[in-house]
Protein backbone atom coordinates (compact mmCIF):
# COMPACT_ATOMS: atom_id res chain seq x y z
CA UNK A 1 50.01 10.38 10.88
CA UNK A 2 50.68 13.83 12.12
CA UNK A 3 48.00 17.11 12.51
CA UNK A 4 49.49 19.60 10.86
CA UNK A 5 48.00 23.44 10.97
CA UNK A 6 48.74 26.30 8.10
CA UNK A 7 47.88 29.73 8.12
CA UNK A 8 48.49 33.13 9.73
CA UNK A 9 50.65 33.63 12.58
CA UNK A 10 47.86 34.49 14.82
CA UNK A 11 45.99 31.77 13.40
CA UNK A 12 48.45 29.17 14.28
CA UNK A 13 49.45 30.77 17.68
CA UNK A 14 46.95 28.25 19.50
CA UNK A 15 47.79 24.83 17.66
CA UNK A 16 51.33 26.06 18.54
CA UNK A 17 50.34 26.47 22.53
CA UNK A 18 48.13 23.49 22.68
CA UNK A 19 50.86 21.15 21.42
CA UNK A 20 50.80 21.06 18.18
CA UNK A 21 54.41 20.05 16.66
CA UNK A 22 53.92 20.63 12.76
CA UNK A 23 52.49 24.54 12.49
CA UNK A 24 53.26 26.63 9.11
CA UNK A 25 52.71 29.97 9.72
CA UNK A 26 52.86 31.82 5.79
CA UNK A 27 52.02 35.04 4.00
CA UNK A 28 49.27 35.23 2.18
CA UNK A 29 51.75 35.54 -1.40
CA UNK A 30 52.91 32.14 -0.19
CA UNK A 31 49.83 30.25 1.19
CA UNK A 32 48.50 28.26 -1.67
CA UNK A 33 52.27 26.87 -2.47
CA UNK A 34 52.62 25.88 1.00
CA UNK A 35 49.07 24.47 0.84
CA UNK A 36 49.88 22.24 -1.43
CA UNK A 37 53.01 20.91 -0.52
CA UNK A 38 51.50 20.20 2.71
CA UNK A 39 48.84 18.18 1.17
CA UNK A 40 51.31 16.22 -1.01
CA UNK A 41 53.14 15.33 2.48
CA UNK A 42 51.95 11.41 2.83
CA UNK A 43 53.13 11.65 6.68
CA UNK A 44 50.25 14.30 7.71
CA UNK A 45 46.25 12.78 8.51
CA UNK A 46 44.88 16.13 9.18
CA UNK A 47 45.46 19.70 7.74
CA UNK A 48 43.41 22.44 9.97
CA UNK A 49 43.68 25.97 7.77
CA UNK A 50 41.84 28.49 8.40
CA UNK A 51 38.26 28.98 6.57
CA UNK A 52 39.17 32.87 5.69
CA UNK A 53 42.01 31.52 3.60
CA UNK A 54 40.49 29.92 1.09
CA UNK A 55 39.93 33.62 -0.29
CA UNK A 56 43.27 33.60 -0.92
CA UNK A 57 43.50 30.26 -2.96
CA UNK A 58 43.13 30.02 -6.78
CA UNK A 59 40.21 27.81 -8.17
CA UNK A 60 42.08 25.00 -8.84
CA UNK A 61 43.96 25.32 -5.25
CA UNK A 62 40.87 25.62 -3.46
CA UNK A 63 39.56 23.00 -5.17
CA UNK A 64 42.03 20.50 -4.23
CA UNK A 65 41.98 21.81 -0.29
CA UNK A 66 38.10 21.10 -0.27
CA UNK A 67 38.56 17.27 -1.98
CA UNK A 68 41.52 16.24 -0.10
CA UNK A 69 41.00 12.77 1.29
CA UNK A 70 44.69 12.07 2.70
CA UNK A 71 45.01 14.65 4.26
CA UNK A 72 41.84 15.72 5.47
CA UNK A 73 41.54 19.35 5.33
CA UNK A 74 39.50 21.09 7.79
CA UNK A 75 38.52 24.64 7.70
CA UNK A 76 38.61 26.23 10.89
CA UNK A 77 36.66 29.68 11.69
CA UNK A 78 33.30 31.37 11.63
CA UNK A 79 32.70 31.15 7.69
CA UNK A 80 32.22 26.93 7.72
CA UNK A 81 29.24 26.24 9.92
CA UNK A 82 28.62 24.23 13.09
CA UNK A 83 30.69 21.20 14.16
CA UNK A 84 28.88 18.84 12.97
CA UNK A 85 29.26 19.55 9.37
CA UNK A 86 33.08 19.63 9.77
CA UNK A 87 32.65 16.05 11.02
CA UNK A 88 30.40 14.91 8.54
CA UNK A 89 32.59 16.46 5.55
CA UNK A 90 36.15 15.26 7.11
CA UNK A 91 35.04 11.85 7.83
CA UNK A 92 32.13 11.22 5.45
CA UNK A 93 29.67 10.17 8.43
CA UNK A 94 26.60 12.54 9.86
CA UNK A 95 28.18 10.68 13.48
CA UNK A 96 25.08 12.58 15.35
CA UNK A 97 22.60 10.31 13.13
């Protein structure tokens, strides 16, 4: 299973640099169909987006972003909290407990 990361150019920029092989960089008029072929793609584990994009997404788009199970979708920036919620939504498990 592969980490793949969607979003702005400068956004992706430092999955691309750290190593990174599947990175999507897309304009906003294109994100949410991107978003969701990405998420139909059986080969990718983890989806990293980034947490001001969801303002972008319709209802229904964000929706299925924020219940993906396969791939895990994890929101990346300022607006989603500390890291231990990110672990305890993508995984299911407060790990710190």
């Amino acid at each position: 299973m592969d980490i793949a990361v969607l979003g702005s150019n400068e956004f992706v920029l430092g999955f691309r640099l750290g190593g990174v092989k599947r990175v999507y960089a897309v304009k906003p008029e294109k994100y949410e169909e991107k978003l969701l072929e990405l998420i139909a793609d059986s080969s990718i584990g983890v989806l990293a987006i980034d947490s001001n994009d969801l303002e972008v997404l319709s209802p229904t788009g964000r929706k299925k972003a924020m219940e993906s199970i396969a791939p895990v979708v994890v929101m990346v920036g300022k607006k989603e909290g500390d890291l231990r919620e990110k672990v305890k939504r993508a995984i299911g498990v407060d790990l710190y407990k």
